[in-house]
Protein backbone atom coordinates (compact mmCIF):
# COMPACT_ATOMS: atom_id res chain seq x y z
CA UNK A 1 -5.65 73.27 46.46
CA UNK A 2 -3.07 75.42 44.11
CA UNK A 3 0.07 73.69 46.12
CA UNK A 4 2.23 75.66 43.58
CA UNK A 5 1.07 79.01 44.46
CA UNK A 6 0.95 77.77 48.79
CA UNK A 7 4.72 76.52 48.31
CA UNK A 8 5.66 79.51 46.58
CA UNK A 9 4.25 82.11 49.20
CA UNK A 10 4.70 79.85 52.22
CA UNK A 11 7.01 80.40 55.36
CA UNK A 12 7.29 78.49 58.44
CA UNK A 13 5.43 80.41 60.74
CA UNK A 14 2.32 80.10 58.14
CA UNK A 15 3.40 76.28 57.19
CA UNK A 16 5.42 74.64 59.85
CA UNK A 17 5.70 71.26 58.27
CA UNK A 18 4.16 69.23 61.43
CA UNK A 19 1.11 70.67 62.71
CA UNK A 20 0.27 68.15 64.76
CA UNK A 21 1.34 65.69 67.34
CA UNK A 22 -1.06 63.50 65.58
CA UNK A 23 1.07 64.22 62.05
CA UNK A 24 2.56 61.00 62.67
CA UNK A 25 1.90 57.01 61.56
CA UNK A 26 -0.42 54.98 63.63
CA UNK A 27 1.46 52.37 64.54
CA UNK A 28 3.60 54.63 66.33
CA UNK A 29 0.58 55.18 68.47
CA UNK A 30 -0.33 51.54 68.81
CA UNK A 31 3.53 51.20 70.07
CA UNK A 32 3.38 53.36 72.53
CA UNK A 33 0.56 52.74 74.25
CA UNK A 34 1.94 49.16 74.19
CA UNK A 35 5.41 50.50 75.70
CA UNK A 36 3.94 52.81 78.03
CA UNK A 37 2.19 49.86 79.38
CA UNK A 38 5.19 47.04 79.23
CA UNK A 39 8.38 49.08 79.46
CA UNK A 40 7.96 52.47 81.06
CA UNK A 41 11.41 52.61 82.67
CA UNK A 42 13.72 51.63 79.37
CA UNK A 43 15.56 54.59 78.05
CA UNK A 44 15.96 54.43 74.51
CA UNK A 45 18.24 56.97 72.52
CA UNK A 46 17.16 57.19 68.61
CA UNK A 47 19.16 58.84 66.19
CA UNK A 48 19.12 60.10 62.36
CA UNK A 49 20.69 57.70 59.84
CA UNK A 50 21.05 59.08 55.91
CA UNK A 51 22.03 56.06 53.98
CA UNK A 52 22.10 58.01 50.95
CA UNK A 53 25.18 59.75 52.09
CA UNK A 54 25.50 61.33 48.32
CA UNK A 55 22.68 63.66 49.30
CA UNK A 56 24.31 66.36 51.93
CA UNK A 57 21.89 67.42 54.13
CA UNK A 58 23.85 69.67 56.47
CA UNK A 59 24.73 71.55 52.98
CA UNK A 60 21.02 71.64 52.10
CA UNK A 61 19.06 72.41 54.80
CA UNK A 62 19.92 75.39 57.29
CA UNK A 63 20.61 74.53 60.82
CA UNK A 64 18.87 77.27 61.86
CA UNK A 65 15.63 76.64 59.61
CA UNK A 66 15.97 72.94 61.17
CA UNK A 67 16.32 74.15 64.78
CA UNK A 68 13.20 76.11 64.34
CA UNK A 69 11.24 73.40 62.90
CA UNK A 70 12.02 70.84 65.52
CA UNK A 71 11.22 73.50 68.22
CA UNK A 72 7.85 74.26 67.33
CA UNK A 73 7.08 70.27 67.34
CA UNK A 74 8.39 70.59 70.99
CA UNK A 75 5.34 73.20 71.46
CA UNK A 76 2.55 71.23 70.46
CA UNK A 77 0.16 69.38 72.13
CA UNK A 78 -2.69 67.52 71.64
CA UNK A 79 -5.84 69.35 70.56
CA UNK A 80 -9.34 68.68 71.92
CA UNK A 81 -10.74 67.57 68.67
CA UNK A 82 -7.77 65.49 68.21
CA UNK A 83 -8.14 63.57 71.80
CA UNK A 84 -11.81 63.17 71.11
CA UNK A 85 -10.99 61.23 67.73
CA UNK A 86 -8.44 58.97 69.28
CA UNK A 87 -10.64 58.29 72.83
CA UNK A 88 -13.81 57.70 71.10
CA UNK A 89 -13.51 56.55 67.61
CA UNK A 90 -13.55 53.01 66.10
CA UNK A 91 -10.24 52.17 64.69
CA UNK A 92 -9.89 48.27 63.15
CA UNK A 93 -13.49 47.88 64.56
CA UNK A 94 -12.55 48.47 68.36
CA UNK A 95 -13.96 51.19 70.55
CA UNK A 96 -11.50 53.27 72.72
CA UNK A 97 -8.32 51.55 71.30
CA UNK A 98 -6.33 53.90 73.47
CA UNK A 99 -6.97 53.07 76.91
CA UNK A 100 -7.83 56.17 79.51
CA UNK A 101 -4.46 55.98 81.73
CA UNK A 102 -2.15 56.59 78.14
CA UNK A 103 -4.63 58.92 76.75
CA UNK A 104 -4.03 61.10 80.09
CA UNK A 105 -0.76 61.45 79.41
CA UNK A 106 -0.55 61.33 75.90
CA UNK A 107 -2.87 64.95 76.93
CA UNK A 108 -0.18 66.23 78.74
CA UNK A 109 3.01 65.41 76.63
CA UNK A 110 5.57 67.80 74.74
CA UNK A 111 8.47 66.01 73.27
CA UNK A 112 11.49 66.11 75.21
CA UNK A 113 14.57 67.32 73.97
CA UNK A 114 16.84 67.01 70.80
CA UNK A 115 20.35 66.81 70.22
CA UNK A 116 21.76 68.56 66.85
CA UNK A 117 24.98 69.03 65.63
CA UNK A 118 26.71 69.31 62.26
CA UNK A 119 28.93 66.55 61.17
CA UNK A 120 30.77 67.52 57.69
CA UNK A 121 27.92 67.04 55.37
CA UNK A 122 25.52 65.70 57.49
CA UNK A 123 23.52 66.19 60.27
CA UNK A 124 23.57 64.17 63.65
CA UNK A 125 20.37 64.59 65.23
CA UNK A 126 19.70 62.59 68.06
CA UNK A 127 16.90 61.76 70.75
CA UNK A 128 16.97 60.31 73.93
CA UNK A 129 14.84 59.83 77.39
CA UNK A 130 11.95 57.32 78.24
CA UNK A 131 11.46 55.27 75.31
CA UNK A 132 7.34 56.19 75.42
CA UNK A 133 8.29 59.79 74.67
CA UNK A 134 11.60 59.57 72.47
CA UNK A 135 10.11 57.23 70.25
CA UNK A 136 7.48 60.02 69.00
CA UNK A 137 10.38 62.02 67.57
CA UNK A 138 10.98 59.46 64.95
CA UNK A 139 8.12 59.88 62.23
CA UNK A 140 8.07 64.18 62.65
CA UNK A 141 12.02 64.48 62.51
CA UNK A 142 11.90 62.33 59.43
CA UNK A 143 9.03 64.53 57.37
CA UNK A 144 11.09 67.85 58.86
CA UNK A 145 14.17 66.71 57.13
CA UNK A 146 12.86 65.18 54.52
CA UNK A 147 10.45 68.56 53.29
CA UNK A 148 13.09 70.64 54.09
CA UNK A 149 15.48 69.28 51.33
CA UNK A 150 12.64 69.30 48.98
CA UNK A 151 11.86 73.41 50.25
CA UNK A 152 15.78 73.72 49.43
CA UNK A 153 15.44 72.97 45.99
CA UNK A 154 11.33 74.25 45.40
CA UNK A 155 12.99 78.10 46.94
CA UNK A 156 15.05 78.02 43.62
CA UNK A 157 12.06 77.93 41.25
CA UNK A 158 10.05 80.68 39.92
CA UNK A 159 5.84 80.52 40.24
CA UNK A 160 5.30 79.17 36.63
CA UNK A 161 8.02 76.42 37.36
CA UNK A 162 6.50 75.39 40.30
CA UNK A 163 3.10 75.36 38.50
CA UNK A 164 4.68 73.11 36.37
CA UNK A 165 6.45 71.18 38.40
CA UNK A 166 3.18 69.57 39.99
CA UNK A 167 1.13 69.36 36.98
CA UNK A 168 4.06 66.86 35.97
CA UNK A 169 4.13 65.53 39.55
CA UNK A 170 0.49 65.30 39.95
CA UNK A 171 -0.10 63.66 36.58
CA UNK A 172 2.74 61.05 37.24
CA UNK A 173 0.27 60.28 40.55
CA UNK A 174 -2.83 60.12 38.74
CA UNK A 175 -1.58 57.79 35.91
CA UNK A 176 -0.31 55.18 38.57
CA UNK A 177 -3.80 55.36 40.15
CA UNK A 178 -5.80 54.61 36.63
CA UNK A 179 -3.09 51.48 36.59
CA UNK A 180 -4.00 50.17 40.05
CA UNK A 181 -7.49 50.99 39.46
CA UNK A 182 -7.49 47.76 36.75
CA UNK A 183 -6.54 45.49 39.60
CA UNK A 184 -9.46 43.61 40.39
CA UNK A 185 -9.57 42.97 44.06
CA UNK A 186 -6.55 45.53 44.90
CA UNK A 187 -6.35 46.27 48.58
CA UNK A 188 -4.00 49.63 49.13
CA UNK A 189 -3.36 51.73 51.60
CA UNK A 190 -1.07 55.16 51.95
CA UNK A 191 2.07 54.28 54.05
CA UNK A 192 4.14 57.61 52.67
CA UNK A 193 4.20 60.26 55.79
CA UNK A 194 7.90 59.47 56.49
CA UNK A 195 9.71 59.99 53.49
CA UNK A 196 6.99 62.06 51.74
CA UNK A 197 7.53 65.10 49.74
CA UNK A 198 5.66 67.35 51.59
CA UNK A 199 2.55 67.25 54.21
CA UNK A 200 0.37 69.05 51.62
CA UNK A 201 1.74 66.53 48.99
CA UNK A 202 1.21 63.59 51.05
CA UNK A 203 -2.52 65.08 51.36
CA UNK A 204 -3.20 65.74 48.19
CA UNK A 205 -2.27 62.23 47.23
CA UNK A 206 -4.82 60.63 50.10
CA UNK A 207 -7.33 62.57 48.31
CA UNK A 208 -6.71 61.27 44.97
CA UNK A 209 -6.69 57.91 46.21
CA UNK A 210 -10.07 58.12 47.56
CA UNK A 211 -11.58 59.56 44.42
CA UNK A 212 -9.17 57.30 42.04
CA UNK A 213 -9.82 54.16 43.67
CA UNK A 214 -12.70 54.20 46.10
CA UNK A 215 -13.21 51.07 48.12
CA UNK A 216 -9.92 49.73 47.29
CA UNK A 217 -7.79 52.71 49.00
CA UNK A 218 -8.45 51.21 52.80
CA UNK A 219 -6.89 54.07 54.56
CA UNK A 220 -3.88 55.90 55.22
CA UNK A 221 -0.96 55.29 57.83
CA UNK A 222 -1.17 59.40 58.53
CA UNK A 223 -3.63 59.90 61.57
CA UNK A 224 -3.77 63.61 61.06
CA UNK A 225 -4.79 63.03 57.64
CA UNK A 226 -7.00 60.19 58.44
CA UNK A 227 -8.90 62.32 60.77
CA UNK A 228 -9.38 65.44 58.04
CA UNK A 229 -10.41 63.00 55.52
CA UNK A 230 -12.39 60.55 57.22
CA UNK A 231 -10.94 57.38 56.20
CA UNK A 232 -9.32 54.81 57.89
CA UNK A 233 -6.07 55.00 59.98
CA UNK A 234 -3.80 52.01 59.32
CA UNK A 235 -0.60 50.42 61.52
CA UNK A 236 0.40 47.99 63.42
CA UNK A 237 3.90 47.74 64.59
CA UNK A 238 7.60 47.67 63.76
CA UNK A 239 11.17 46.91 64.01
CA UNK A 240 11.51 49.27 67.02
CA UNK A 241 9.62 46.67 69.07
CA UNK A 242 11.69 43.85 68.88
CA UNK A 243 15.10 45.49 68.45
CA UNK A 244 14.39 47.26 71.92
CA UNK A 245 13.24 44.30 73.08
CA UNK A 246 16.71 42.07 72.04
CA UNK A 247 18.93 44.60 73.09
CA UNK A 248 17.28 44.52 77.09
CA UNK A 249 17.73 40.79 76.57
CA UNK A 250 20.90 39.67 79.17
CA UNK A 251 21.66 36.75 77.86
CA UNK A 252 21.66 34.37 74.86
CA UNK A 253 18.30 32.00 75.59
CA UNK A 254 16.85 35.79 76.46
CA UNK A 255 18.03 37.23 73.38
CA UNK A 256 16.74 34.39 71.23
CA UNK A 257 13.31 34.79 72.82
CA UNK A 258 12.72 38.72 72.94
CA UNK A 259 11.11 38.81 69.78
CA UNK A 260 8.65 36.06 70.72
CA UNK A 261 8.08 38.48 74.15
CA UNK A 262 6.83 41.38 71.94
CA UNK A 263 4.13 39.66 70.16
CA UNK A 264 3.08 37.69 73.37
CA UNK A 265 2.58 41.18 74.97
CA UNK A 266 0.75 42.69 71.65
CA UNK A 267 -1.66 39.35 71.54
CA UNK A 268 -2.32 40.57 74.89
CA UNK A 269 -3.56 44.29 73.51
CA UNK A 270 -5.08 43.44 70.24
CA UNK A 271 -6.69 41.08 68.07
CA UNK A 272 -7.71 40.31 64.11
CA UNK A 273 -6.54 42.77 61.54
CA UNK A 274 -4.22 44.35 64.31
CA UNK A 275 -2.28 40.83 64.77
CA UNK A 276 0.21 41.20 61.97
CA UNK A 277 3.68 39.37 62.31
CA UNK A 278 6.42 41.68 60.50
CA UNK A 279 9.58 38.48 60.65
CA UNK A 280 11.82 39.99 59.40
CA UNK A 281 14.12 41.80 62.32
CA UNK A 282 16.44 39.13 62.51
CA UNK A 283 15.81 37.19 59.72
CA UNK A 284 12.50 35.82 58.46
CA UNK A 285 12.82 31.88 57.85
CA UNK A 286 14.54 31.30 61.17
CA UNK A 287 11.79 33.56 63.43
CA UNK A 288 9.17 31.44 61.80
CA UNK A 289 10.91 28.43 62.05
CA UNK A 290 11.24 28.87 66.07
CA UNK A 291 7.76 30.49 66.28
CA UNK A 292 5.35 29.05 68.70
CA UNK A 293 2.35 27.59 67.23
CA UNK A 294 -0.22 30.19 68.43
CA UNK A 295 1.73 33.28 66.01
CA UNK A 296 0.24 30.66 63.23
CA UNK A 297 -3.04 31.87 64.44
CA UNK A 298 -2.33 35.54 63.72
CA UNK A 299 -3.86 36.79 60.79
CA UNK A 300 -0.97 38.03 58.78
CA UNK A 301 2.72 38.41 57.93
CA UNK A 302 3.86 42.44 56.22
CA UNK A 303 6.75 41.77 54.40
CA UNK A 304 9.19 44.43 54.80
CA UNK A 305 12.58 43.38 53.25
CA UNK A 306 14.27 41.13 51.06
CA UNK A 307 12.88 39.48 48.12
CA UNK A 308 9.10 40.00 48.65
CA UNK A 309 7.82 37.38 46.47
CA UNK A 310 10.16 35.09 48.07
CA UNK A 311 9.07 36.09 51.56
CA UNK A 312 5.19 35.65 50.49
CA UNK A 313 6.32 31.65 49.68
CA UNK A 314 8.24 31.68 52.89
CA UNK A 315 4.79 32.66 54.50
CA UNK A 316 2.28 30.63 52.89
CA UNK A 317 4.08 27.28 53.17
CA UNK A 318 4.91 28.01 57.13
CA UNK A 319 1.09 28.36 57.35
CA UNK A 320 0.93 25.35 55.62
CA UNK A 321 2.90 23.70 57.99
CA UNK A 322 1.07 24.97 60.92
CA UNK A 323 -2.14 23.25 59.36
CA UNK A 324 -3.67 26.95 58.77
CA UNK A 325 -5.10 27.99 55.26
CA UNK A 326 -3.30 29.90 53.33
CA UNK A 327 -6.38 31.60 51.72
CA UNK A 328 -7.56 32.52 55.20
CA UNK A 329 -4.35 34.57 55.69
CA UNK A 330 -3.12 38.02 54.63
CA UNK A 331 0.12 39.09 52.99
CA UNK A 332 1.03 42.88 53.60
CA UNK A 333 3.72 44.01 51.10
CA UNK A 334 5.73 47.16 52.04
CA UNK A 335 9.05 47.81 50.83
CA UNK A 336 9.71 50.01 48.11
CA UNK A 337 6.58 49.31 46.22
CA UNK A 338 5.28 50.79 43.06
CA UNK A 339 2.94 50.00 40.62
CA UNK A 340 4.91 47.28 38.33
CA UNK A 341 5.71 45.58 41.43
CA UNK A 342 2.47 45.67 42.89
CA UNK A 343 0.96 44.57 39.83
CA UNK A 344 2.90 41.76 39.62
CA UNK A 345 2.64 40.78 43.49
CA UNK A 346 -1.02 40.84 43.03
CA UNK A 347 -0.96 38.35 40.26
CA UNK A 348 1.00 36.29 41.76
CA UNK A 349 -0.41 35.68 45.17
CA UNK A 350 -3.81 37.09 45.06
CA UNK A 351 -5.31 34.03 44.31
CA UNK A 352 -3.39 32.22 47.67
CA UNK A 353 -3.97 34.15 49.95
CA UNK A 354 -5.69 37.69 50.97
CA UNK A 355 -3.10 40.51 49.56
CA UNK A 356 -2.86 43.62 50.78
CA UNK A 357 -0.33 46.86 50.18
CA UNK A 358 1.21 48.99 52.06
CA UNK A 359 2.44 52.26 49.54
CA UNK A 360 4.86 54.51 50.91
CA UNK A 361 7.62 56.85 49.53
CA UNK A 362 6.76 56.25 45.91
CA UNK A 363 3.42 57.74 46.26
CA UNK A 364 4.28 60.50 48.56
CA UNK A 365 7.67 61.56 46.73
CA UNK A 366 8.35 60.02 43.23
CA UNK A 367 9.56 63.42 41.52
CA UNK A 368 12.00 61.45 40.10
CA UNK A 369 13.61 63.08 36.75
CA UNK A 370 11.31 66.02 36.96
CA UNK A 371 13.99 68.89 37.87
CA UNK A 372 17.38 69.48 36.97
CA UNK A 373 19.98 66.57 38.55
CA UNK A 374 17.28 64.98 39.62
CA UNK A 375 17.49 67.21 42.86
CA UNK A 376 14.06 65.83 44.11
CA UNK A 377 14.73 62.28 43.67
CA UNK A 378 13.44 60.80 46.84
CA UNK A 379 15.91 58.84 49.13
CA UNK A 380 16.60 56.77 52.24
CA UNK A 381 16.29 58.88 55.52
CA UNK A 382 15.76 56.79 58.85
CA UNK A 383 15.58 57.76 62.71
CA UNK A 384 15.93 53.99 64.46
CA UNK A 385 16.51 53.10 68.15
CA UNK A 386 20.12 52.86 68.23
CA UNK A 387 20.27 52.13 72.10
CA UNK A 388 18.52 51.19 74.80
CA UNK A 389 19.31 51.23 79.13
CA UNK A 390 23.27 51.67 77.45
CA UNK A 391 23.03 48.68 75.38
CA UNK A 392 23.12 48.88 71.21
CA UNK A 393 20.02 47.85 69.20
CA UNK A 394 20.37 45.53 66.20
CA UNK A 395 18.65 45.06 63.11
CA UNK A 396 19.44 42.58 60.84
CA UNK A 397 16.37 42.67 58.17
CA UNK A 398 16.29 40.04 55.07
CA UNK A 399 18.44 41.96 53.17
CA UNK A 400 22.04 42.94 54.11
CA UNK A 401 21.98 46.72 52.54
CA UNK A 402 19.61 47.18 55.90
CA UNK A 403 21.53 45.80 58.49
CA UNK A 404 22.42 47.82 61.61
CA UNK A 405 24.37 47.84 64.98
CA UNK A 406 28.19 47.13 65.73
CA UNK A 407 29.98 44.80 64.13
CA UNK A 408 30.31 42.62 67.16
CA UNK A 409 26.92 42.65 68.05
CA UNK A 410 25.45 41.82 64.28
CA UNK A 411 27.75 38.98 64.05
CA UNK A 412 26.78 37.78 67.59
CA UNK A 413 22.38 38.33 66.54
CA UNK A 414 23.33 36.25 63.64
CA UNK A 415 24.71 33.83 65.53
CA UNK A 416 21.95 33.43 68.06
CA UNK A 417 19.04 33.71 65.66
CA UNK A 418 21.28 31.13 62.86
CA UNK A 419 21.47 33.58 59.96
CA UNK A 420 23.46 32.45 57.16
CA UNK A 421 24.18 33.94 54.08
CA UNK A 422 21.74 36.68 52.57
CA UNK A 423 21.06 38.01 49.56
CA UNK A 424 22.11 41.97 49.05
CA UNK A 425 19.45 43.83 47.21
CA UNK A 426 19.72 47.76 46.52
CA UNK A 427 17.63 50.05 48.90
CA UNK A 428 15.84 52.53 47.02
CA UNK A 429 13.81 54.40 50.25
């Protein structure tokens, strides 16, 4: 595909940037059907957060160029093809992993409402109804905003600049895959739709994987994509989960359990490579300190904040203390990752325990340094659950930087779930 000449001659109408309901990462599928099942009645509202506030969206991107992008995702709908691939394909090994009773209504759905509005530099977009529904805006308002910033800057350039712009790009992909390809053993998979560049980028880079590094690119997080290309789709859940889950809880004791409540009701859905503890919400050492002993028998932790080599001892030596092996276990690694650090993490653990990789925005958007002020440079977008039934969600993550929710209510979660002092660590994406 000549993306050069496509983003050069493109429009909306001929490239609206989600084509799909489906343009989305599984686990937000494997969420819902878990919420449509255990919490049909919360309302959840979700809205926009830039924490890269140097990068001024609302000057950026048009309001009415946004406005028509997030309409047309309100007028899709599932396509035949697309409901045949989720009701009868085999995803992690299971047949019809969407039960019939979601699947009807997943048929039937068109994403409910937005709310936009221009706030100085910035853009306050928000979403709000029945969490099942709302919660589907997240990962297609994130790639709308997200490509739209990088069409701000690609309008500017000329054909040959653009030709040249994703040689560079391109290359810089294709260089990091020869690296990875050394790694004997390497387990990868393409967790990028979010923050990517664009979804032709984000394409082009599945499809380099699966030449580049053949049985050890396991799939991508993109179902859309996964369908086209025939490879694996790859999830399991979130932060969403449990911060929903806290902020319903009405009292201390309930509070301190919610997150336990979320993976009792997902052992209840799923099993192997789908029962993957993410800790870190509230604070990884203390949720695995209080865990009950059957989340030992899961089959793996993704490590999603702080110091990740840090978090991989945390792991191992709770297993360990559980009387499971180690070696029997996997790792998931998924913040910020590249190939030095993935290198390294490899190294270091792969001979402990099964390591695997989750690679996100630095696959699907490292134009770093390749225009002028480094006007492509990828940054941190997120859409989070911000409230739910009137009550404010709270995230406090292993590092600080991430942290979310009032003031009150953060010191409050920290005092419930006995987080002390953490270490602040930059967030790049």
């Amino acid at each position: 595909m000549d993306i050069a000449t496509r983003v050069y001659n493109h429009k909306w109408k001929i490239d609206p940037i989600i084509r799909s309901l489906i343009d989305t990462d599984f686990y937000k599928l494997l969420m819902c059907q878990s919420v449509f099942r255990n919490k049909p009645d919360t309302t959840v509202t979700f809205s926009l957060i830039n924490r890269t506030t140097h990068v001024p969206l609302a000057r950026l991107i048009d309001e009415g160029e946004l406005r028509e992008q997030l309409d047309h995702i309100r007028s899709l709908s599932l396509s035949r093809g697309e409901s045949t691939w989720l009701r009868g394909n085999t995803f992690y090994g299971k047949r019809q992993m969407f039960r019939p009773d979601f699947m009807e209504w997943f048929e039937g759905l068109r994403l409910p409402p937005y709310h936009l509005e221009r706030k100085g530099d910035q853009y306050e977009l928000t979403f709000e109804g029945k969490w099942h529904e709302v919660m589907l805006w997240e990962i297609p308002a994130l790639a709308v905003l997200m490509e739209l910033r990088s069409r701000a800057v690609l309008d500017k350039m000329g054909r040959f600049e653009l030709q040249v712009l994703y040689a560079r790009a391109m290359t810089r992909v294709w260089e990091k895959i020869e690296k990875l390809r050394e790694i004997d053993g390497l387990t990868i998979a393409d967790f990028g739709t979010r923050r990517r560049h664009s979804f032709l980028w984000q394409d082009w880079c599945v499809q380099a994987m699966i030449e580049g590094l053949g049985e050890k690119f396991t799939g991508t997080s993109n179902c859309l994509i996964a369908m086209r290309r025939e490879v694996e789709a790859i999830g399991t859940n979130a932060h969403e989960l449990p911060m929903v889950y806290s902020a319903l809880a009405g009292s201390d004791a309930e509070l301190a359990q919610a997150p336990y409540d979320v993976l009792s009701d997902w052992h209840d859905e799923h099993e192997g490579n789908l029962r993957i503890i993410l800790p870190d919400t509230y604070g990884t050492q203390g949720f695995l300190d209080r865990a009950p002993d059957w989340l030992a028998g899961w089959t793996g932790i993704r490590i999603d904040s702080g110091d990740p080599a840090k978090g991989a001892e945390v792991a191992i030596n709770w297993w360990k203390d559980r009387g499971e092996d180690p070696a029997e276990k996997r790792v998931i690694f998924s913040d910020g990752l590249d190939v030095p650090q993935i290198q390294d993490l490899h190294a270091q653990f792969s001979d402990r325990t099964k390591v695997s990789f989750g690679w996100g925005t630095l696959l699907t958007n490292d134009f770093r340094g390749l225009v002028p002020g480094d006007a492509l440079a990828p940054f941190s977008l997120v859409c989070k659950a911000v409230a739910a039934n009137g009550r404010p969600t709270v995230k406090l993550s292993d590092n600080p930087e991430k942290a979310m929710g009032p003031a009150e209510e953060i010191a409050r979660y920290k005092r419930v779930f006995g987080v002390g002092k953490q270490e602040r660590q930059d967030v790049i994406v």
